[in-house]
PDB file of N, CA and C in Angstrom:
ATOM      1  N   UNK A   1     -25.136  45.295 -23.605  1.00  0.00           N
ATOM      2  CA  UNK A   1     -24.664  44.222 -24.445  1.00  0.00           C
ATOM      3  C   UNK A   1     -24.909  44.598 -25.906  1.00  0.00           C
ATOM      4  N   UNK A   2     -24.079  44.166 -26.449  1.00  0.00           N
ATOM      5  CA  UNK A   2     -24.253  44.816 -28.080  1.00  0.00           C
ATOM      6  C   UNK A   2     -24.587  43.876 -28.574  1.00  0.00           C
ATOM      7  N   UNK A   3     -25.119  44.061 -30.053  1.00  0.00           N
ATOM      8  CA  UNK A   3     -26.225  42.746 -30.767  1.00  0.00           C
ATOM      9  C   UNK A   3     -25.162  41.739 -30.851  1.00  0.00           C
ATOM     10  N   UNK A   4     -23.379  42.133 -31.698  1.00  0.00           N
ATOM     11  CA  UNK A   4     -23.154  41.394 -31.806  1.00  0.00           C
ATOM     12  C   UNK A   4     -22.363  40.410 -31.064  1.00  0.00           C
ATOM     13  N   UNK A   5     -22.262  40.549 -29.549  1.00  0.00           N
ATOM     14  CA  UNK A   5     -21.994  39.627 -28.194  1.00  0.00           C
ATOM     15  C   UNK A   5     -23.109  38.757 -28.491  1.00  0.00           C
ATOM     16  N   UNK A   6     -24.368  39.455 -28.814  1.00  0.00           N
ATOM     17  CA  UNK A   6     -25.192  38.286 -28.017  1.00  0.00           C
ATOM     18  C   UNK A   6     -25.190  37.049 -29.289  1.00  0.00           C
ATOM     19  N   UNK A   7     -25.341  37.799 -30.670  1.00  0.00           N
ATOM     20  CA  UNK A   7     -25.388  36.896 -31.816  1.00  0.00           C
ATOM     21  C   UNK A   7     -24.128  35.906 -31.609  1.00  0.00           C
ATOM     22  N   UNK A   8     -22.974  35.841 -31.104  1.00  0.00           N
ATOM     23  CA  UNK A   8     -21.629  35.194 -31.278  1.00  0.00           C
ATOM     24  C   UNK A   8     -21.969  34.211 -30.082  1.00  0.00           C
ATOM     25  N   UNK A   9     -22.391  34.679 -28.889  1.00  0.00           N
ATOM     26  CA  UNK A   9     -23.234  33.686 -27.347  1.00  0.00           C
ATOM     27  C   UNK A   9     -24.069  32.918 -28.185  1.00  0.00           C
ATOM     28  N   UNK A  10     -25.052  33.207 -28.829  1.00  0.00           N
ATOM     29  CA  UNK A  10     -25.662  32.450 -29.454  1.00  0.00           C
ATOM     30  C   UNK A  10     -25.291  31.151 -30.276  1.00  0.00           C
ATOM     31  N   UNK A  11     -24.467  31.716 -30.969  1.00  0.00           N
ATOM     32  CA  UNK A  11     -24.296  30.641 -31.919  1.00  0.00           C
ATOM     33  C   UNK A  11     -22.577  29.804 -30.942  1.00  0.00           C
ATOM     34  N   UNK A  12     -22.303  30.017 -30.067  1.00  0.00           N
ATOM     35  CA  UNK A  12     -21.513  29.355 -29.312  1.00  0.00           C
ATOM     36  C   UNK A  12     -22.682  28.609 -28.667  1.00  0.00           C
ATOM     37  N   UNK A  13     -23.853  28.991 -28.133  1.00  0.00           N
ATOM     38  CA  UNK A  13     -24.287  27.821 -27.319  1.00  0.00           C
ATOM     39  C   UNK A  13     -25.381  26.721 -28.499  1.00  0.00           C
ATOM     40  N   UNK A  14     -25.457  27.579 -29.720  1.00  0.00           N
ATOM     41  CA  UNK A  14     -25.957  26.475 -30.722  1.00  0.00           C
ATOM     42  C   UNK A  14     -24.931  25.377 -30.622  1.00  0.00           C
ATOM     43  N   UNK A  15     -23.746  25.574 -31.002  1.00  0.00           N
ATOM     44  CA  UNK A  15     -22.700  24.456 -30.831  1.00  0.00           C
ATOM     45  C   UNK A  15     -22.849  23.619 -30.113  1.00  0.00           C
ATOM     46  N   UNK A  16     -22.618  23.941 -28.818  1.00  0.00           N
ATOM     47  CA  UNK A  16     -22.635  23.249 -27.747  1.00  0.00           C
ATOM     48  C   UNK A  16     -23.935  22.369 -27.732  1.00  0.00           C
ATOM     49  N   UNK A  17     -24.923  22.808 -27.914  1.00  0.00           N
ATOM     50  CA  UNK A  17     -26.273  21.748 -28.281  1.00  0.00           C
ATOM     51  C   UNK A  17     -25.982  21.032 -28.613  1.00  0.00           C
ATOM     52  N   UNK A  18     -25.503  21.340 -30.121  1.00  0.00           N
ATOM     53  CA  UNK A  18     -25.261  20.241 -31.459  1.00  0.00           C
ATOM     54  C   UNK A  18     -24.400  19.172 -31.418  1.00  0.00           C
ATOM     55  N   UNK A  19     -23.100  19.268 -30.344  1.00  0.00           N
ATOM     56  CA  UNK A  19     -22.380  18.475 -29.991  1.00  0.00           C
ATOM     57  C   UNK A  19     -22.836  17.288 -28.949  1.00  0.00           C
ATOM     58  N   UNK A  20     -23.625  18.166 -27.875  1.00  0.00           N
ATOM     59  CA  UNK A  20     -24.378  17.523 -26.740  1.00  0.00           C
ATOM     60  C   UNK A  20     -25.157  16.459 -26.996  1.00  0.00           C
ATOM     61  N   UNK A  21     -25.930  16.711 -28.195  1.00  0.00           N
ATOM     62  CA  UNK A  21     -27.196  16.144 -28.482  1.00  0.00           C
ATOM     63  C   UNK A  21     -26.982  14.932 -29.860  1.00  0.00           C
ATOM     64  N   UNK A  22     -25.791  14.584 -30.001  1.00  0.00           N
ATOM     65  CA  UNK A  22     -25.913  13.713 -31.267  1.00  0.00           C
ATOM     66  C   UNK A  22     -26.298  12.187 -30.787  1.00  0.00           C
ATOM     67  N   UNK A  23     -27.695  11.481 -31.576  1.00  0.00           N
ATOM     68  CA  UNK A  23     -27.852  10.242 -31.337  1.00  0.00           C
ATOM     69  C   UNK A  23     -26.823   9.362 -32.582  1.00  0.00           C
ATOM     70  N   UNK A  24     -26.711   7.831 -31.988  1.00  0.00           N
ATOM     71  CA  UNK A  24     -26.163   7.423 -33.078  1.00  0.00           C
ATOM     72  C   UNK A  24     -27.212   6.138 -33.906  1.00  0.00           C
ATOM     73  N   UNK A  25     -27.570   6.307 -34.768  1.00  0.00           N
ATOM     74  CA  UNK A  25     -28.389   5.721 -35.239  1.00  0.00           C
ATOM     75  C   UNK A  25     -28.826   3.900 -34.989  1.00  0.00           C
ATOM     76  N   UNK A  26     -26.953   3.070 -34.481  1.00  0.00           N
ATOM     77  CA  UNK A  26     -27.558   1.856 -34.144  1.00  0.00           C
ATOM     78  C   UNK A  26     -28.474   1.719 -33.068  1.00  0.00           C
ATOM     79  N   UNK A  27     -27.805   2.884 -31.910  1.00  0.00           N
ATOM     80  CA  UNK A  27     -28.660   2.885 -30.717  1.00  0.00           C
ATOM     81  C   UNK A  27     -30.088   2.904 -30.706  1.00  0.00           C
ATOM     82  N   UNK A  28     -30.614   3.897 -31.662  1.00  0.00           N
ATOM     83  CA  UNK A  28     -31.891   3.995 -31.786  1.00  0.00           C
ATOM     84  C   UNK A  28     -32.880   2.523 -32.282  1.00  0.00           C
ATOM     85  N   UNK A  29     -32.213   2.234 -33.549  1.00  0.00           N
ATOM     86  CA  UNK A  29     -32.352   0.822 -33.994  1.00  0.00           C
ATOM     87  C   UNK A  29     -32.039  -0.304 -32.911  1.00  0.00           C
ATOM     88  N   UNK A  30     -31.492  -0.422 -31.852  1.00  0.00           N
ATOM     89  CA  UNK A  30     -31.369  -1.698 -31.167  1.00  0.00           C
ATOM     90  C   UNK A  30     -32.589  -1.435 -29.909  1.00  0.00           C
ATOM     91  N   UNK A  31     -32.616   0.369 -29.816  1.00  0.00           N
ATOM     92  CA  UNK A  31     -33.924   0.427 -29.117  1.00  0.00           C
ATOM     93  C   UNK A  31     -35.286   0.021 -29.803  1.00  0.00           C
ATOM     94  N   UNK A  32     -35.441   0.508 -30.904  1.00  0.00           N
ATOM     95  CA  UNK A  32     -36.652  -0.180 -31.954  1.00  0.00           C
ATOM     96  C   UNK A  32     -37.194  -1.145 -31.754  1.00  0.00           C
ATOM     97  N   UNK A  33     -36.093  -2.010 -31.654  1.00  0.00           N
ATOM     98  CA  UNK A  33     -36.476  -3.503 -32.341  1.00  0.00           C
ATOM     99  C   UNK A  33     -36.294  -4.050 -30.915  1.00  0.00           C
ATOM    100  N   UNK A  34     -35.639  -3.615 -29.442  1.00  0.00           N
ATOM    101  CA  UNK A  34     -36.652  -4.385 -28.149  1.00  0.00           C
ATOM    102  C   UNK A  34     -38.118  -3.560 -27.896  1.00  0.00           C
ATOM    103  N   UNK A  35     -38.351  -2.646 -28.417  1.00  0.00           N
ATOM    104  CA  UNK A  35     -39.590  -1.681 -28.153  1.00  0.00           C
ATOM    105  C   UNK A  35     -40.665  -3.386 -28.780  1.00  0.00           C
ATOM    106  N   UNK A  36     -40.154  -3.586 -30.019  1.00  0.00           N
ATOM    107  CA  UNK A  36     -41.243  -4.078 -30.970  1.00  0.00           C
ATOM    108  C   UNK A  36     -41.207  -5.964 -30.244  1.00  0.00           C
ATOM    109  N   UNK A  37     -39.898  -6.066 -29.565  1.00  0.00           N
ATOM    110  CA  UNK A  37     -39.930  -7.630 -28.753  1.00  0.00           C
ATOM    111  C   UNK A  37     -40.558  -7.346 -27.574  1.00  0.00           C
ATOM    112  N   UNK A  38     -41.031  -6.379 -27.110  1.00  0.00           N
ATOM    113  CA  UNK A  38     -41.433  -6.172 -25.576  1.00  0.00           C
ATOM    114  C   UNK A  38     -43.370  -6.242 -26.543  1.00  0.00           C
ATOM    115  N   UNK A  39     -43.705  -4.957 -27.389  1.00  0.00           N
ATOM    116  CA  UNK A  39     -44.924  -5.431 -27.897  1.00  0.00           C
ATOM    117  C   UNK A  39     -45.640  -6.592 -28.107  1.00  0.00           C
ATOM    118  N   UNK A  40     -44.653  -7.299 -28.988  1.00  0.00           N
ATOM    119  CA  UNK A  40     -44.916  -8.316 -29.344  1.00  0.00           C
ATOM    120  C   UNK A  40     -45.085  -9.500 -28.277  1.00  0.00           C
ATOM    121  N   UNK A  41     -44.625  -9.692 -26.968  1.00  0.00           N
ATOM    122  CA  UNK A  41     -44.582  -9.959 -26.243  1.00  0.00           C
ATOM    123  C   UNK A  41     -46.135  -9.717 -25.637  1.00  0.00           C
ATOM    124  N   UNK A  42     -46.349  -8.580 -25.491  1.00  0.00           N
ATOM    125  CA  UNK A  42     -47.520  -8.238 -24.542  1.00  0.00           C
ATOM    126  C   UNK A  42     -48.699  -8.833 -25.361  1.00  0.00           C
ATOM    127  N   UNK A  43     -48.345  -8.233 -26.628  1.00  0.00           N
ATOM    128  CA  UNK A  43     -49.872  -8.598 -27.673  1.00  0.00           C
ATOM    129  C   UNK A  43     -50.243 -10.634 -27.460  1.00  0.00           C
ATOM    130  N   UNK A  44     -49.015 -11.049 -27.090  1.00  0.00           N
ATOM    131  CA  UNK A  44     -48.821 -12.488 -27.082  1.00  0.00           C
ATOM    132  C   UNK A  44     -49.805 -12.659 -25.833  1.00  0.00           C
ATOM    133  N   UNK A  45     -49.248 -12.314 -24.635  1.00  0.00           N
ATOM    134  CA  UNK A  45     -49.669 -12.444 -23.418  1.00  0.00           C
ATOM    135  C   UNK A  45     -51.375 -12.336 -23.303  1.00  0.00           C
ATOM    136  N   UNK A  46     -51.894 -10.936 -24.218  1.00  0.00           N
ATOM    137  CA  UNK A  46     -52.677 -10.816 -24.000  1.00  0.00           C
ATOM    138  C   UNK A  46     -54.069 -11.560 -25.017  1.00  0.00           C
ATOM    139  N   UNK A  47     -53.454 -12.005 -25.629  1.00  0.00           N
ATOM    140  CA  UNK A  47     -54.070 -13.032 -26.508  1.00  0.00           C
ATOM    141  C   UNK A  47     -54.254 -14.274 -25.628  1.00  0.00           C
ATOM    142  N   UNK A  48     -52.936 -15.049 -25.403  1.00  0.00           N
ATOM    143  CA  UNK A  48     -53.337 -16.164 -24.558  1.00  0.00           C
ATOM    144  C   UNK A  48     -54.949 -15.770 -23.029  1.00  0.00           C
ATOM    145  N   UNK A  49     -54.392 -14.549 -22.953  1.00  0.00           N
ATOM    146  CA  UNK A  49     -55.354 -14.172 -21.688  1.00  0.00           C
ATOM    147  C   UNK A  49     -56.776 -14.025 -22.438  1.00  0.00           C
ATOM    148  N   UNK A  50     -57.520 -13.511 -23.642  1.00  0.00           N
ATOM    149  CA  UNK A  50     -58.768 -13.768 -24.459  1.00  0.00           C
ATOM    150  C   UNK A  50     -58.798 -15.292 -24.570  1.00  0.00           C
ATOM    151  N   UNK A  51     -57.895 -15.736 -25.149  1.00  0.00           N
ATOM    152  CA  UNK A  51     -58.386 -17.408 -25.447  1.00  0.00           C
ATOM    153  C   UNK A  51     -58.696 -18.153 -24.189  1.00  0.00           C
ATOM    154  N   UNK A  52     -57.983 -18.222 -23.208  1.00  0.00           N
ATOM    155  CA  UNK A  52     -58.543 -18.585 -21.713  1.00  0.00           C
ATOM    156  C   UNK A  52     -59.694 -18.268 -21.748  1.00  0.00           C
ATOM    157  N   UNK A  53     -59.821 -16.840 -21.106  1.00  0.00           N
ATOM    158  CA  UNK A  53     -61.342 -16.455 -21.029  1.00  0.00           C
ATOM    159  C   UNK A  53     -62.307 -16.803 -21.564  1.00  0.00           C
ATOM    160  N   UNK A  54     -62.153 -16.591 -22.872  1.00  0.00           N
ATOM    161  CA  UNK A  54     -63.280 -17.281 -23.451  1.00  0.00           C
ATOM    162  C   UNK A  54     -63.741 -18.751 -23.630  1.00  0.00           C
ATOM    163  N   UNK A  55     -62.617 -19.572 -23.016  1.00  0.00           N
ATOM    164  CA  UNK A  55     -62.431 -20.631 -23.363  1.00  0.00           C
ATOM    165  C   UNK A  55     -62.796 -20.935 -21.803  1.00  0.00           C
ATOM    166  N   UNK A  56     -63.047 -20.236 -20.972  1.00  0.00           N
ATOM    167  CA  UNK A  56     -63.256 -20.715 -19.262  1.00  0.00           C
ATOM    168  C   UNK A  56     -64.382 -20.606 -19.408  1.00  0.00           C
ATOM    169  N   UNK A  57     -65.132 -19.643 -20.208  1.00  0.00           N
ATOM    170  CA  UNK A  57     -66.797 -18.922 -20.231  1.00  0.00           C
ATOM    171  C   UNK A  57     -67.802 -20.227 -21.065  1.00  0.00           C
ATOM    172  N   UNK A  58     -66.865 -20.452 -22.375  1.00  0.00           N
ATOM    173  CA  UNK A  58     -67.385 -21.232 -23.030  1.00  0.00           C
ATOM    174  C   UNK A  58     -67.994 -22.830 -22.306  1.00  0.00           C
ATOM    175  N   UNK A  59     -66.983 -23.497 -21.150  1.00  0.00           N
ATOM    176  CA  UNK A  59     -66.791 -24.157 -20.194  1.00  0.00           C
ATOM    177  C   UNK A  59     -68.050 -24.307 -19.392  1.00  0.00           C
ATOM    178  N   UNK A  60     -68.199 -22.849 -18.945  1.00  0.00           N
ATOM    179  CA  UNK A  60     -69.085 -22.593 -17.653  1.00  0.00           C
ATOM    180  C   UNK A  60     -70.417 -22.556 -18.065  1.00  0.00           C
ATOM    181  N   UNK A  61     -70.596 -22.449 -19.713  1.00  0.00           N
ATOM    182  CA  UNK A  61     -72.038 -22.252 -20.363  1.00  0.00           C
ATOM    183  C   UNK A  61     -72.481 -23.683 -20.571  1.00  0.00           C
ATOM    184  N   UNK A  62     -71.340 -24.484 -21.091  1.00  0.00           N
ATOM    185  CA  UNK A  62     -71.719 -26.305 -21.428  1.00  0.00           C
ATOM    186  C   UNK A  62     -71.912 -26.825 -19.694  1.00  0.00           C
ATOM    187  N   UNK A  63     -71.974 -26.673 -18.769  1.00  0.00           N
ATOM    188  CA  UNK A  63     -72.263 -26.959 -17.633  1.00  0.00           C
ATOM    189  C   UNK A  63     -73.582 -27.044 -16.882  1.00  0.00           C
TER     190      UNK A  63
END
């Protein structure tokens, strides 16, 4: 194989990457922002679940 087959393979399958692989930026952004409603979500959940607790403990000590 001569260098310059392989250099021309090369940059034919760079292409092909570059085409393969394009994100489009709303997608990423509409993924973002359920990433940050699913967080926000959990951080919620897990808050209500401390205030219980402590609030069941606090309960069990006035008893």
């Amino acid at each position: 194989m001569s260098a310059e087959y392989k250099f021309e393979n090369h940059l034919q399958n760079k292409e092909e990457t570059r085409t393969q692989s394009k994100v489009r930026l709303t997608d990423l952004l509409s993924r973002i922002n359920e990433e940050k409603k699913i967080e926000r979500n959990r951080n919620l959940a897990l808050s209500v679940a401390a205030v219980s607790a402590v609030t069941v403990f606090g309960i069990i000590l006035t008893l």
